[in-house]
C-alpha atoms as a PDB file:
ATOM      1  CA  UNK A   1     -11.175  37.400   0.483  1.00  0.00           C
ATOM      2  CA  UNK A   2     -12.512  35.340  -3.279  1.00  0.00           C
ATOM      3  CA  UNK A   3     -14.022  37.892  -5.356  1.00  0.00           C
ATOM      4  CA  UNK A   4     -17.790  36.294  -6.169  1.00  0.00           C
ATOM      5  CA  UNK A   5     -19.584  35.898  -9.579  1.00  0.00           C
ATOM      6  CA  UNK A   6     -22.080  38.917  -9.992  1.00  0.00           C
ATOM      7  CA  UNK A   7     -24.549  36.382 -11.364  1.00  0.00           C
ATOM      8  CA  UNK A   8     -24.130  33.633  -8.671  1.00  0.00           C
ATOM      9  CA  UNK A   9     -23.102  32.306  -5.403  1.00  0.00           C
ATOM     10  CA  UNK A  10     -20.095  30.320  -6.458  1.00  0.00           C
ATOM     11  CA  UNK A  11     -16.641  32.098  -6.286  1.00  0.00           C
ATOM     12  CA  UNK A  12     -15.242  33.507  -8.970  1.00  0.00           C
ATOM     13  CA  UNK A  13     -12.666  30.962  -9.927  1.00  0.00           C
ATOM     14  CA  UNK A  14     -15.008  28.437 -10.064  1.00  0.00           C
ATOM     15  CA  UNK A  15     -17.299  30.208 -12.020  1.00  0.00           C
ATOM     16  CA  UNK A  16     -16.606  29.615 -15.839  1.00  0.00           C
ATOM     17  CA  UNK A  17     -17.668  33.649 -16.858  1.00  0.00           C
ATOM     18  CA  UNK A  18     -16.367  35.026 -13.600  1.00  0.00           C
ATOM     19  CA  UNK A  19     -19.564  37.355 -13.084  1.00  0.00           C
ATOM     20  CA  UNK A  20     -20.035  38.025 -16.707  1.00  0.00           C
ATOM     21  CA  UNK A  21     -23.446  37.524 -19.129  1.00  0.00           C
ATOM     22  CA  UNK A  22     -23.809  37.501 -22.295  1.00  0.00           C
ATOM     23  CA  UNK A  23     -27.874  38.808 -23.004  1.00  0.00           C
ATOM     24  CA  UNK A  24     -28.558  39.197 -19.782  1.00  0.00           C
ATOM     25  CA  UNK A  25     -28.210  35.075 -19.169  1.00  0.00           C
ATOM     26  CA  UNK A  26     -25.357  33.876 -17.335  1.00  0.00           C
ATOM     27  CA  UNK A  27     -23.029  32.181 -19.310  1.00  0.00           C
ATOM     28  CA  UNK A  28     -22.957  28.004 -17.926  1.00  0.00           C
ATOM     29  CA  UNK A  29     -20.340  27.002 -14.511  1.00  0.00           C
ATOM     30  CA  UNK A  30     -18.705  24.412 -16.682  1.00  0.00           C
ATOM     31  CA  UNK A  31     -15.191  24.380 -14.251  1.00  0.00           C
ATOM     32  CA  UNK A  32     -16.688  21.325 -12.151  1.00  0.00           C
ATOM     33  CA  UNK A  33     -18.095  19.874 -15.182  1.00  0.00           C
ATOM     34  CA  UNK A  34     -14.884  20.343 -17.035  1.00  0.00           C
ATOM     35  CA  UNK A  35     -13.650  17.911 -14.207  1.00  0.00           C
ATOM     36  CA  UNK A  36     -16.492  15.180 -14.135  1.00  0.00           C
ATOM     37  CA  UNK A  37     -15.785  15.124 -17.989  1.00  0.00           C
ATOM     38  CA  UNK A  38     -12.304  14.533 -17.890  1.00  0.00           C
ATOM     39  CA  UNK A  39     -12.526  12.168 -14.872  1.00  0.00           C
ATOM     40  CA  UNK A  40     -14.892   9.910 -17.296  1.00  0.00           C
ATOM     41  CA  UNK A  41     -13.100  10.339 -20.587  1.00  0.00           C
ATOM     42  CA  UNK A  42      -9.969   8.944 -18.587  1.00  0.00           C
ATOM     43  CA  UNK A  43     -12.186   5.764 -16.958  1.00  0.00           C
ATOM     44  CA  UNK A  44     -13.457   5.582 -20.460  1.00  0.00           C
ATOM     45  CA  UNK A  45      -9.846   5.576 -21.873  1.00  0.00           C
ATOM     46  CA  UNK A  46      -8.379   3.113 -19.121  1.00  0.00           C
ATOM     47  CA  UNK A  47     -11.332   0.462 -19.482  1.00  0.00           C
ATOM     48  CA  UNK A  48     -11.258   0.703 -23.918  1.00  0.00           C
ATOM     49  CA  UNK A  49      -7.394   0.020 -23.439  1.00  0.00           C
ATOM     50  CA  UNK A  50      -7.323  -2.521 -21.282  1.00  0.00           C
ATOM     51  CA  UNK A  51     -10.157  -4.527 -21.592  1.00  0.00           C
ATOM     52  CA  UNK A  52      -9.080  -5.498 -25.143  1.00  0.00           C
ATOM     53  CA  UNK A  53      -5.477  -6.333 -23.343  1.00  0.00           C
ATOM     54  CA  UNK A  54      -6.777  -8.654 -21.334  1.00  0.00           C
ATOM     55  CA  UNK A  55      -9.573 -10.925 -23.408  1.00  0.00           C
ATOM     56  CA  UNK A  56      -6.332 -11.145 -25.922  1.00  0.00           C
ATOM     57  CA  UNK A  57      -4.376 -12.222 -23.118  1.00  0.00           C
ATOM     58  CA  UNK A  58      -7.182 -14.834 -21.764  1.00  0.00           C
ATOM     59  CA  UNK A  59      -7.702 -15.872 -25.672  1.00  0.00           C
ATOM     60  CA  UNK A  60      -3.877 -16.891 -25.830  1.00  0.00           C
ATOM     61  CA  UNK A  61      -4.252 -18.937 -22.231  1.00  0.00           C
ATOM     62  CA  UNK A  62      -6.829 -20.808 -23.332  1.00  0.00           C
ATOM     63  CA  UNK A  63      -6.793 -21.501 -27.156  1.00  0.00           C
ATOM     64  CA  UNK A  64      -2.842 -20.982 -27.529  1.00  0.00           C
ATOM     65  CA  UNK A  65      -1.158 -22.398 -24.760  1.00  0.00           C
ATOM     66  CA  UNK A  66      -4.011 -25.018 -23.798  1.00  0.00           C
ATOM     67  CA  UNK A  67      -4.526 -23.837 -20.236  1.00  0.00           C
ATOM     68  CA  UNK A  68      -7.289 -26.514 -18.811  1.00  0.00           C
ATOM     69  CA  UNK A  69     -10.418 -25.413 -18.895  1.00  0.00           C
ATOM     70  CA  UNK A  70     -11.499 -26.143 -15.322  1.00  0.00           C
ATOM     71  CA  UNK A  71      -8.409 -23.857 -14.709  1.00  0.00           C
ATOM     72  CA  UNK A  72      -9.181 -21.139 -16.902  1.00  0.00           C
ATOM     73  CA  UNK A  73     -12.394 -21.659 -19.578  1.00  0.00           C
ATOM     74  CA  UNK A  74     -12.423 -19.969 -22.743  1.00  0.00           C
ATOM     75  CA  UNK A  75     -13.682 -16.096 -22.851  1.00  0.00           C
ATOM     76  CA  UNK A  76     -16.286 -17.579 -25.324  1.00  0.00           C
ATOM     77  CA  UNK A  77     -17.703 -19.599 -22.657  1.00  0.00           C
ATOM     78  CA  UNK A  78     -17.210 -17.503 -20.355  1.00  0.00           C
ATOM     79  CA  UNK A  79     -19.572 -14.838 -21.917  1.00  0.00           C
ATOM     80  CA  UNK A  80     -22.178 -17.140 -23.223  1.00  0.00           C
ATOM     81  CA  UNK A  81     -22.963 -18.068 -20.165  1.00  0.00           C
ATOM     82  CA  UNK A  82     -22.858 -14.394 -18.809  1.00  0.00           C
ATOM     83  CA  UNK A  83     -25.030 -13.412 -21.705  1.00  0.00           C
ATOM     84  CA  UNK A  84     -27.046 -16.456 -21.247  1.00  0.00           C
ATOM     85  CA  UNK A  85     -27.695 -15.387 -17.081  1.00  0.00           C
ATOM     86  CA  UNK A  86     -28.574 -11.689 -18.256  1.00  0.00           C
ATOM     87  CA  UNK A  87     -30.987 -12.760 -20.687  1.00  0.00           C
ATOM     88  CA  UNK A  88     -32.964 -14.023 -18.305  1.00  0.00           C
ATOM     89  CA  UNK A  89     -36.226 -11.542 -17.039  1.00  0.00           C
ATOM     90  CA  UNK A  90     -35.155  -9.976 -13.599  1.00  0.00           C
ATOM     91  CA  UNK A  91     -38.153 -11.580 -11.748  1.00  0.00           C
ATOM     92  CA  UNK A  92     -36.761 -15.280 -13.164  1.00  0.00           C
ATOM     93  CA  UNK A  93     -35.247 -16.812  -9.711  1.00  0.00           C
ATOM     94  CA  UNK A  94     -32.779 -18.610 -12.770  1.00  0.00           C
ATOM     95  CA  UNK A  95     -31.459 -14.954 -14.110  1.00  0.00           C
ATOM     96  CA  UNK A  96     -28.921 -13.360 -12.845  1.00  0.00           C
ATOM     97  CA  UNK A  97     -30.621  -9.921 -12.492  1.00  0.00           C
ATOM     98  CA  UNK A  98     -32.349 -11.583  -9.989  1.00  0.00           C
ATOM     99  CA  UNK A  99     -29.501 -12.864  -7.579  1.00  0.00           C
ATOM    100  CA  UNK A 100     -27.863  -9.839  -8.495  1.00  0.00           C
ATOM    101  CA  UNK A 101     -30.647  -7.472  -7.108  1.00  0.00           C
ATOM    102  CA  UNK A 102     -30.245  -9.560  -3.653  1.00  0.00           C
ATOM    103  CA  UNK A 103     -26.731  -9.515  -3.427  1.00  0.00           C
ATOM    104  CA  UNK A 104     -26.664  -5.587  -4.444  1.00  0.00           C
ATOM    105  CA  UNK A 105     -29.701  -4.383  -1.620  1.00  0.00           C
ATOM    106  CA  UNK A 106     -27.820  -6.912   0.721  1.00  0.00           C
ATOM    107  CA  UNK A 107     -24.551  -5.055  -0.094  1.00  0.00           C
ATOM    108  CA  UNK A 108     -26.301  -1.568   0.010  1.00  0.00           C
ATOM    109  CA  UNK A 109     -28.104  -1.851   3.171  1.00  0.00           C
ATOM    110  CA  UNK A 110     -24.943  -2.999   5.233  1.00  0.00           C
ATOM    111  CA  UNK A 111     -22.566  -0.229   3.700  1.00  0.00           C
ATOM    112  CA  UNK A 112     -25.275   2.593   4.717  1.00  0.00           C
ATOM    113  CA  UNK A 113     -25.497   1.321   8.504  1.00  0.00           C
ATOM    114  CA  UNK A 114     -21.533   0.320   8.778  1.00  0.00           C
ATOM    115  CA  UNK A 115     -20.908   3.703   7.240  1.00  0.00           C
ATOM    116  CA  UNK A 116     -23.382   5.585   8.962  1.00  0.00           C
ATOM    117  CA  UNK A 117     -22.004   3.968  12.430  1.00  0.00           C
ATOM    118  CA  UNK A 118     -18.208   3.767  11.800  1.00  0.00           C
ATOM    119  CA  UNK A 119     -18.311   7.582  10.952  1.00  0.00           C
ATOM    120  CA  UNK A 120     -20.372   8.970  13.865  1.00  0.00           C
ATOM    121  CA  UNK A 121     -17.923   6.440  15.935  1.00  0.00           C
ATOM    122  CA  UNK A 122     -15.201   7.845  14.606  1.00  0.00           C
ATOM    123  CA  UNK A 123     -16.618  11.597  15.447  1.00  0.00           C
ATOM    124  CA  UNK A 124     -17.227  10.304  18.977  1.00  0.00           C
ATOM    125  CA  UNK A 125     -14.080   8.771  20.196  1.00  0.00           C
ATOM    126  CA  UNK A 126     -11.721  11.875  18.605  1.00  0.00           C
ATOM    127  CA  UNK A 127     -14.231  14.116  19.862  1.00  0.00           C
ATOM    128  CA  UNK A 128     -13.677  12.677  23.676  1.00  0.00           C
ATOM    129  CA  UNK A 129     -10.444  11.348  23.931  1.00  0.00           C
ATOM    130  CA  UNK A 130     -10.650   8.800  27.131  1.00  0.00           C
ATOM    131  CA  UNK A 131     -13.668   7.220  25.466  1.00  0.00           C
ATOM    132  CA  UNK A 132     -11.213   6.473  22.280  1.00  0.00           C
ATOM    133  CA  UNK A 133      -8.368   5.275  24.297  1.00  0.00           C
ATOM    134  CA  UNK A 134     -10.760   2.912  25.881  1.00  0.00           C
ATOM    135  CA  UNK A 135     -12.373   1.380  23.414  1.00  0.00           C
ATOM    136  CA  UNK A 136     -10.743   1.974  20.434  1.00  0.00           C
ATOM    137  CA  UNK A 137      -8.635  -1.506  21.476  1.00  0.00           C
ATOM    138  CA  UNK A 138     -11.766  -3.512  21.955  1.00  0.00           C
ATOM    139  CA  UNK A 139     -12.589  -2.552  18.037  1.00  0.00           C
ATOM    140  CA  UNK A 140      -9.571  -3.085  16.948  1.00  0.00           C
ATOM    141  CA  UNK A 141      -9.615  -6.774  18.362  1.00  0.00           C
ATOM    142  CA  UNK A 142     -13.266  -6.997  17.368  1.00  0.00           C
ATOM    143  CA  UNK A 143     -12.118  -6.107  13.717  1.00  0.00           C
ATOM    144  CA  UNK A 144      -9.571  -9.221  13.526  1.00  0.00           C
ATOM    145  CA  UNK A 145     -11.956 -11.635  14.390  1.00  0.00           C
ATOM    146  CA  UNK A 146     -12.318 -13.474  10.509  1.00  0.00           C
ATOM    147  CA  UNK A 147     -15.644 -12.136   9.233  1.00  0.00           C
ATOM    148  CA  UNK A 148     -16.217 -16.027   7.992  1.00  0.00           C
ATOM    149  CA  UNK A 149     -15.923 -17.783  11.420  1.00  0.00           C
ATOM    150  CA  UNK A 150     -18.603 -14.949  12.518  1.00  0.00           C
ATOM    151  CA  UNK A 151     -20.795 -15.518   9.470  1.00  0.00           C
ATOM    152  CA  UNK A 152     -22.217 -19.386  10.881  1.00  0.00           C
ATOM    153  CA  UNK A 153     -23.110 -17.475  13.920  1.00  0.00           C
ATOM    154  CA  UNK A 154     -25.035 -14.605  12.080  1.00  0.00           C
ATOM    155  CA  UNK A 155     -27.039 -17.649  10.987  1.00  0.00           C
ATOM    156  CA  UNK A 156     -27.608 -18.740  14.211  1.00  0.00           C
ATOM    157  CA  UNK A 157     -28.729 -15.413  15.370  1.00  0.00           C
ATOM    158  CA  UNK A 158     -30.747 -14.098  12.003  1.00  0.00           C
ATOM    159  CA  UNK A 159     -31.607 -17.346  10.641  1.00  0.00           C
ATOM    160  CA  UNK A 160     -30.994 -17.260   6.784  1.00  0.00           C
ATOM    161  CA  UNK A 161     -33.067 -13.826   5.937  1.00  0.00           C
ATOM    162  CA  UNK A 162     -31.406 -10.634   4.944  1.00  0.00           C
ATOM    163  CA  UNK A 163     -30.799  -9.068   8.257  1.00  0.00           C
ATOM    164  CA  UNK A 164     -27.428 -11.891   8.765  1.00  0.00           C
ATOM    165  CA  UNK A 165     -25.920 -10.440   5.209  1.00  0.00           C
ATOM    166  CA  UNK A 166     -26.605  -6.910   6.513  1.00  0.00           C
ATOM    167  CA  UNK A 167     -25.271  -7.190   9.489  1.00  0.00           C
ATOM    168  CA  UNK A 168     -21.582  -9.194   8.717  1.00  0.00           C
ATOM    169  CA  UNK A 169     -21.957  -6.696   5.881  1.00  0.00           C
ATOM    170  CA  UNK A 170     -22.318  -3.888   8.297  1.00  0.00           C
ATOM    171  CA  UNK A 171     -19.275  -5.130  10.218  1.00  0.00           C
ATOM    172  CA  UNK A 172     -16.971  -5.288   7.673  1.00  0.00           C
ATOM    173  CA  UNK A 173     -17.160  -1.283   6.217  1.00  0.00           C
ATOM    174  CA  UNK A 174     -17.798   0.333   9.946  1.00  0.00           C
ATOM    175  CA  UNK A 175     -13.585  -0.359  10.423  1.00  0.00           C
ATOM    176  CA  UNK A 176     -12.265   1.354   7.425  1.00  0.00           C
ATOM    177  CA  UNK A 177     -14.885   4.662   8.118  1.00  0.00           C
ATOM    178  CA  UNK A 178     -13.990   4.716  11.476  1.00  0.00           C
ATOM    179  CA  UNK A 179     -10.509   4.927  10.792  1.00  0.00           C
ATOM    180  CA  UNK A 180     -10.824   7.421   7.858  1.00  0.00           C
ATOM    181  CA  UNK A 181     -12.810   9.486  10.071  1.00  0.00           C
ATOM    182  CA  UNK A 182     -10.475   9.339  12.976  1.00  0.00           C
ATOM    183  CA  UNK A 183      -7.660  10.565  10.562  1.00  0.00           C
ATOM    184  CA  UNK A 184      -9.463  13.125   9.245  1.00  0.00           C
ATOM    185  CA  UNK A 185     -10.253  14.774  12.828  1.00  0.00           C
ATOM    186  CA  UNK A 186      -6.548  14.165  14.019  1.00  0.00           C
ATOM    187  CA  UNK A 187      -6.179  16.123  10.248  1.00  0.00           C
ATOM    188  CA  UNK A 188      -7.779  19.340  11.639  1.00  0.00           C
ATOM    189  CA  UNK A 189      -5.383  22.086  11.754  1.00  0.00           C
ATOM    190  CA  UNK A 190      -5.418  23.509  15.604  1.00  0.00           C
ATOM    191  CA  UNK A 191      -4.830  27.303  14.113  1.00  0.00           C
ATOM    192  CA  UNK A 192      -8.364  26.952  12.743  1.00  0.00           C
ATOM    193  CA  UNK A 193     -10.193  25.739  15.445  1.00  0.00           C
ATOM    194  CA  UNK A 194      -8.254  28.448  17.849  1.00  0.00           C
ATOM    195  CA  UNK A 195      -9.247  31.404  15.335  1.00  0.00           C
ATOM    196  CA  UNK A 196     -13.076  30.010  15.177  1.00  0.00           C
ATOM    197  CA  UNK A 197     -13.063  30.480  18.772  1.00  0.00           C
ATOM    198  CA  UNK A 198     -11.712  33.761  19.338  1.00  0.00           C
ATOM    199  CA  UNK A 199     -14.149  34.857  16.816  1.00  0.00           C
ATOM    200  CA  UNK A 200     -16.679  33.250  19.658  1.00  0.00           C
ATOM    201  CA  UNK A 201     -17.864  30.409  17.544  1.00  0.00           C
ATOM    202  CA  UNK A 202     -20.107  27.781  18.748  1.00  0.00           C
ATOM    203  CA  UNK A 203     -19.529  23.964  19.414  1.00  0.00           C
ATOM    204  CA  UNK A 204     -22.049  23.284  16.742  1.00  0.00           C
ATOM    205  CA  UNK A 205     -20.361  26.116  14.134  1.00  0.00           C
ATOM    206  CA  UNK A 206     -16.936  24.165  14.865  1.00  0.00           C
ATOM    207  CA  UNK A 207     -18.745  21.159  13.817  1.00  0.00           C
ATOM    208  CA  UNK A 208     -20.726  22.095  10.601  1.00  0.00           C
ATOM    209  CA  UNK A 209     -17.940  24.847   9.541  1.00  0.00           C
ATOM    210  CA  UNK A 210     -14.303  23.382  10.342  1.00  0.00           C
ATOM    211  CA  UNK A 211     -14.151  19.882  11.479  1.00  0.00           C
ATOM    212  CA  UNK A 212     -17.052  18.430   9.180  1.00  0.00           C
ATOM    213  CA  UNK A 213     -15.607  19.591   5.749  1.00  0.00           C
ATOM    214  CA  UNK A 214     -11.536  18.818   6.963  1.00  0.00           C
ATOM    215  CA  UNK A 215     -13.104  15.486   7.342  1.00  0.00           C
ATOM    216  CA  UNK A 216     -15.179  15.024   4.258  1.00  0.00           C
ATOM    217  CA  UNK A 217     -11.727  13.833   2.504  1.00  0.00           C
ATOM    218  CA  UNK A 218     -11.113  11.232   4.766  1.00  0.00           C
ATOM    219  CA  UNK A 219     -14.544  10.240   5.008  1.00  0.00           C
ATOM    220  CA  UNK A 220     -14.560   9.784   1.373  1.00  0.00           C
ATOM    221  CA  UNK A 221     -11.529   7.788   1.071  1.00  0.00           C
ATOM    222  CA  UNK A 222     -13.120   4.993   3.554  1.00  0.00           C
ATOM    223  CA  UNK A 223     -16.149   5.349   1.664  1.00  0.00           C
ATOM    224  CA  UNK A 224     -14.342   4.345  -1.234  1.00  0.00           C
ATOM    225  CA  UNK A 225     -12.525   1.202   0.265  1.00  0.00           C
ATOM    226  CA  UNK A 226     -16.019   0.110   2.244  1.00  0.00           C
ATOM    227  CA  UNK A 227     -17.881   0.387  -1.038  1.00  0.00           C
ATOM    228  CA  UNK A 228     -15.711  -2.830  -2.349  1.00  0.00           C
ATOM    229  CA  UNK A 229     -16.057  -4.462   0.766  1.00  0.00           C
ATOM    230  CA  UNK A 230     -19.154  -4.568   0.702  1.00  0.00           C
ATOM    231  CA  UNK A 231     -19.923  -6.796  -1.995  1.00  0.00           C
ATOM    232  CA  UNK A 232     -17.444  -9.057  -0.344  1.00  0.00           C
ATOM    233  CA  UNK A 233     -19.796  -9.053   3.289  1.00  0.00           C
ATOM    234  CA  UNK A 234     -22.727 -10.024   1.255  1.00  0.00           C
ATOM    235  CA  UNK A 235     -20.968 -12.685  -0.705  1.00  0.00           C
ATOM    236  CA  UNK A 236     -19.368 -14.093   2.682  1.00  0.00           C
ATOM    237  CA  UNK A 237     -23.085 -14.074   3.892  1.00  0.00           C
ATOM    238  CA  UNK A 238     -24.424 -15.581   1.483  1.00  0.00           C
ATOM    239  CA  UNK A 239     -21.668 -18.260   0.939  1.00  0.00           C
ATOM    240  CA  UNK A 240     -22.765 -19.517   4.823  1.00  0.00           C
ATOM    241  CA  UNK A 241     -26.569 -20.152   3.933  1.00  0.00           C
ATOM    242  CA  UNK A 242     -29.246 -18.378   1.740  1.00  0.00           C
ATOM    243  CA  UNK A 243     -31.647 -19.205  -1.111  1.00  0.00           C
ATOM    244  CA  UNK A 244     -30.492 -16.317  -3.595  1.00  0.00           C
ATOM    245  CA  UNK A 245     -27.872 -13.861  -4.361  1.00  0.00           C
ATOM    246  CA  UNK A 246     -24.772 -14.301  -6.661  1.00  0.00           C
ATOM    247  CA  UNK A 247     -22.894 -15.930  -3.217  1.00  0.00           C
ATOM    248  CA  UNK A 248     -25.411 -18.597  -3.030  1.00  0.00           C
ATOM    249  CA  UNK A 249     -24.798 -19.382  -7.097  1.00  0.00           C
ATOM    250  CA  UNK A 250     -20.833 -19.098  -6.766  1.00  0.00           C
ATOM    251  CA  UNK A 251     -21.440 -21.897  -3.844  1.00  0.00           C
ATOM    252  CA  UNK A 252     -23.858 -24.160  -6.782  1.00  0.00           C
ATOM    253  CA  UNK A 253     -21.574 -23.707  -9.990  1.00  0.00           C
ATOM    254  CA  UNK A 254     -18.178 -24.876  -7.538  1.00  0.00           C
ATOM    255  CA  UNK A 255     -19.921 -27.572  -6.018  1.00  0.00           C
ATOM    256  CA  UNK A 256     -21.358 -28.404 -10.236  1.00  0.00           C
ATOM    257  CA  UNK A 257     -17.703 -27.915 -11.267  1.00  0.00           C
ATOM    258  CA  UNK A 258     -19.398 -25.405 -13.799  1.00  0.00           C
ATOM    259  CA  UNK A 259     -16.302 -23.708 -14.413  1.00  0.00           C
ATOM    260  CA  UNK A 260     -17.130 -21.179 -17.244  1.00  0.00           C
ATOM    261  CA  UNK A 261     -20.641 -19.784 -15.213  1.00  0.00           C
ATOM    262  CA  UNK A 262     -18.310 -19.342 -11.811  1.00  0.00           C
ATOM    263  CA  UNK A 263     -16.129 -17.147 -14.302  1.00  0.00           C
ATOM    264  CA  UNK A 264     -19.107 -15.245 -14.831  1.00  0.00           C
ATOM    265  CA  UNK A 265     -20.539 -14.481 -11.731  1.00  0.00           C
ATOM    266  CA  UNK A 266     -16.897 -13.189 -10.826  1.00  0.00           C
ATOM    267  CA  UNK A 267     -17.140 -10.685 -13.586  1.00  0.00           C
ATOM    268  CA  UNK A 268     -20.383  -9.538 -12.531  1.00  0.00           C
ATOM    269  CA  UNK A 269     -19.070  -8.911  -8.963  1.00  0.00           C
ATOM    270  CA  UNK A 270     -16.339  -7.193  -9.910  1.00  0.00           C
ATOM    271  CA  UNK A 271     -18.647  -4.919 -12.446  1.00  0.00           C
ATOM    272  CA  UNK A 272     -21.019  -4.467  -9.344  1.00  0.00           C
ATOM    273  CA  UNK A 273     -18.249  -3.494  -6.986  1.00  0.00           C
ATOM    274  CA  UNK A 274     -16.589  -0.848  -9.874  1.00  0.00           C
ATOM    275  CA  UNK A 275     -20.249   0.823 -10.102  1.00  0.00           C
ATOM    276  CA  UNK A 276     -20.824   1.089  -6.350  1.00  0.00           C
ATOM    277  CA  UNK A 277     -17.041   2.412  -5.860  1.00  0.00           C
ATOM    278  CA  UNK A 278     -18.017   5.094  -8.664  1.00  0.00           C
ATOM    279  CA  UNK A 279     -21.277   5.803  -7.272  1.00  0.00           C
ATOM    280  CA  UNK A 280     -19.432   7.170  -4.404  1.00  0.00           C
ATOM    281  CA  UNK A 281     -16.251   8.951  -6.039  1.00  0.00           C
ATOM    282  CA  UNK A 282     -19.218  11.024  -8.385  1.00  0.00           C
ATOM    283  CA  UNK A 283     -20.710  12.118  -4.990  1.00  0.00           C
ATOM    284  CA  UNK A 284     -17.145  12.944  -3.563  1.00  0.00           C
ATOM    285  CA  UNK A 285     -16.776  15.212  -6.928  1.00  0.00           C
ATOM    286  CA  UNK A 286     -20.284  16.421  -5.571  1.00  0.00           C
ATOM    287  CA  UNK A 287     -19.772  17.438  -2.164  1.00  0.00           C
ATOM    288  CA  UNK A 288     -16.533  17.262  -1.548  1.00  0.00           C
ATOM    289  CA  UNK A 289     -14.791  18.968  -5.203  1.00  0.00           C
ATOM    290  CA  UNK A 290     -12.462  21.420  -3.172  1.00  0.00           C
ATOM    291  CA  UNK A 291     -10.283  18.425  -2.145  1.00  0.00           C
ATOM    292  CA  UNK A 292     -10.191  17.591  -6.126  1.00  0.00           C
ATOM    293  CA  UNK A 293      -9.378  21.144  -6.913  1.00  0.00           C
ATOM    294  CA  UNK A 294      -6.455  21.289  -3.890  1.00  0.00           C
ATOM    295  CA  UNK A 295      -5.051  17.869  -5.301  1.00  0.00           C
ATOM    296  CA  UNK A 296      -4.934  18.685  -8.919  1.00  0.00           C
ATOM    297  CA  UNK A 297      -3.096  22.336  -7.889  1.00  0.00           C
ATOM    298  CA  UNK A 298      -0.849  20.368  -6.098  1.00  0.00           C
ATOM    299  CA  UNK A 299      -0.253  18.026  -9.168  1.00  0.00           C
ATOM    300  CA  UNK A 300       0.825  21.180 -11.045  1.00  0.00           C
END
């Protein structure tokens, strides 16, 4: 059995003194932090290294080569008109702040139910296996339906308020939790469970003490991809009928053939959906940092 720190509850590998003081004050845990700092020097690395790669790259398109510019505007352009959005004070329905803010809650609110819903789901039907074998094909089909033939009908149902983005939004990250969370209970090693019980463990000890944390991985890894997807619900949503949000001025700038401010709204998508995908891998690093520790022994 792991040796534990004198001075804390973490194990002793984890802990940075291993049990040791220095004055009577224990010295700081800095092996996690070690790994949240070398996580973001690397992001940090990646983005300084390739950003520059790819305005140089756009620069050449445009001014070099003479690519159109209701193909491909100038950078220039491109970020005048970002800079020119942002500028803008958040409550200004003209800013981009303020569409953003829509388009972000919109995006939030339908990840947190689809999540919520795809992962107890997913508990549920590996839990019981006839209910999975009888419905997991009616999700399945439900899931190929095309999320934009469904969005006029949201609009039908909700009318053009937030609850139509929140619910397409919903739809589209319950499918990749549910399966993540399915795989991660099919993941559960059947030694485990079997030793649990001959140590008379309880249904709800199985739960919180072996099955749970096999499938916090798994859960995490769907988390990840229904982050991203959410932005693209909202946008979908939006793109059928509403009166704000960055979908609704994607729809305006094509329709304007405002080529450089479509450019921009793109980029601030793609920011939003990088932030939201690293919201959640810092809170996998929170809760879930043995599976980081496992994979980077495994690396070595």
């Amino acid at each position: 059995m792991p040796r534990g720190c004198a001075r804390c509850s973490m194990p002793e590998e984890d802990c940075s003194d291993g049990g040791r003081s220095v004055g009577g004050a224990p010295l700081r845990h800095s092996g996690r932090e070690r790994a949240r700092h070398a996580a973001a020097l690397s992001a940090i690395h990646h983005f300084t290294c390739d950003s520059p790669r790819a305005a140089c790259g756009w620069w050449l398109a445009t001014d070099v080569l003479g690519a159109p510019t209701y193909v491909l505007p100038r950078p220039q352009d491109v970020l005048r008109a970002l800079l020119g959005g942002l500028s803008r004070p958040p409550w200004d329905k003209a800013s981009y702040w303020y569409h953003a803010g829509i388009t972000m809650w919109e995006a939030v609110l339908g990840f947190a139910i689809g999540s919520a819903l795809g992962a107890l789901l997913g508990l549920v039907l590996s839990h019981w296996p006839i209910l999975g074998k009888s419905w997991y094909p009616y999700i399945v089909g439900f899931q190929s339906l095309p999320k934009v033939a469904l969005a006029p009908l949201m609009v039908v149902w909700f009318g053009f308020g937030l609850e139509g983005k929140v619910f397409i939004t919903a739809i589209i990250t319950f499918f990749p939790v549910l399966v993540n969370m399915m795989a991660g209970y099919q993941a559960v090693e059947p030694e485990r469970i079997e030793l649990a019980r001959s140590c008379n463990a309880s249904e709800l000890h199985l739960f919180t003490k072996i099955i749970i944390p096999s499938c916090l991985p798994f859960l995490f890894a769907g988390l990840g991809v229904a982050s991203v997807l959410s932005i693209l619900g909202a946008v979908v949503g939006e793109f059928v009928g509403a009166s704000a949000g960055l979908g609704m001025l994607l729809m305006q700038f094509t329709q304007a053939m405002e080529i450089a401010q479509l450019f921009a709204v793109i980029l601030l998508l793609a920011v939003i959906g990088f932030l939201m995908n690293h919201v959640v891998s810092l809170v996998e690093r929170r809760y879930c940092f043995w599976a980081q520790r496992s994979n980077a022994t495994a690396r070595t």
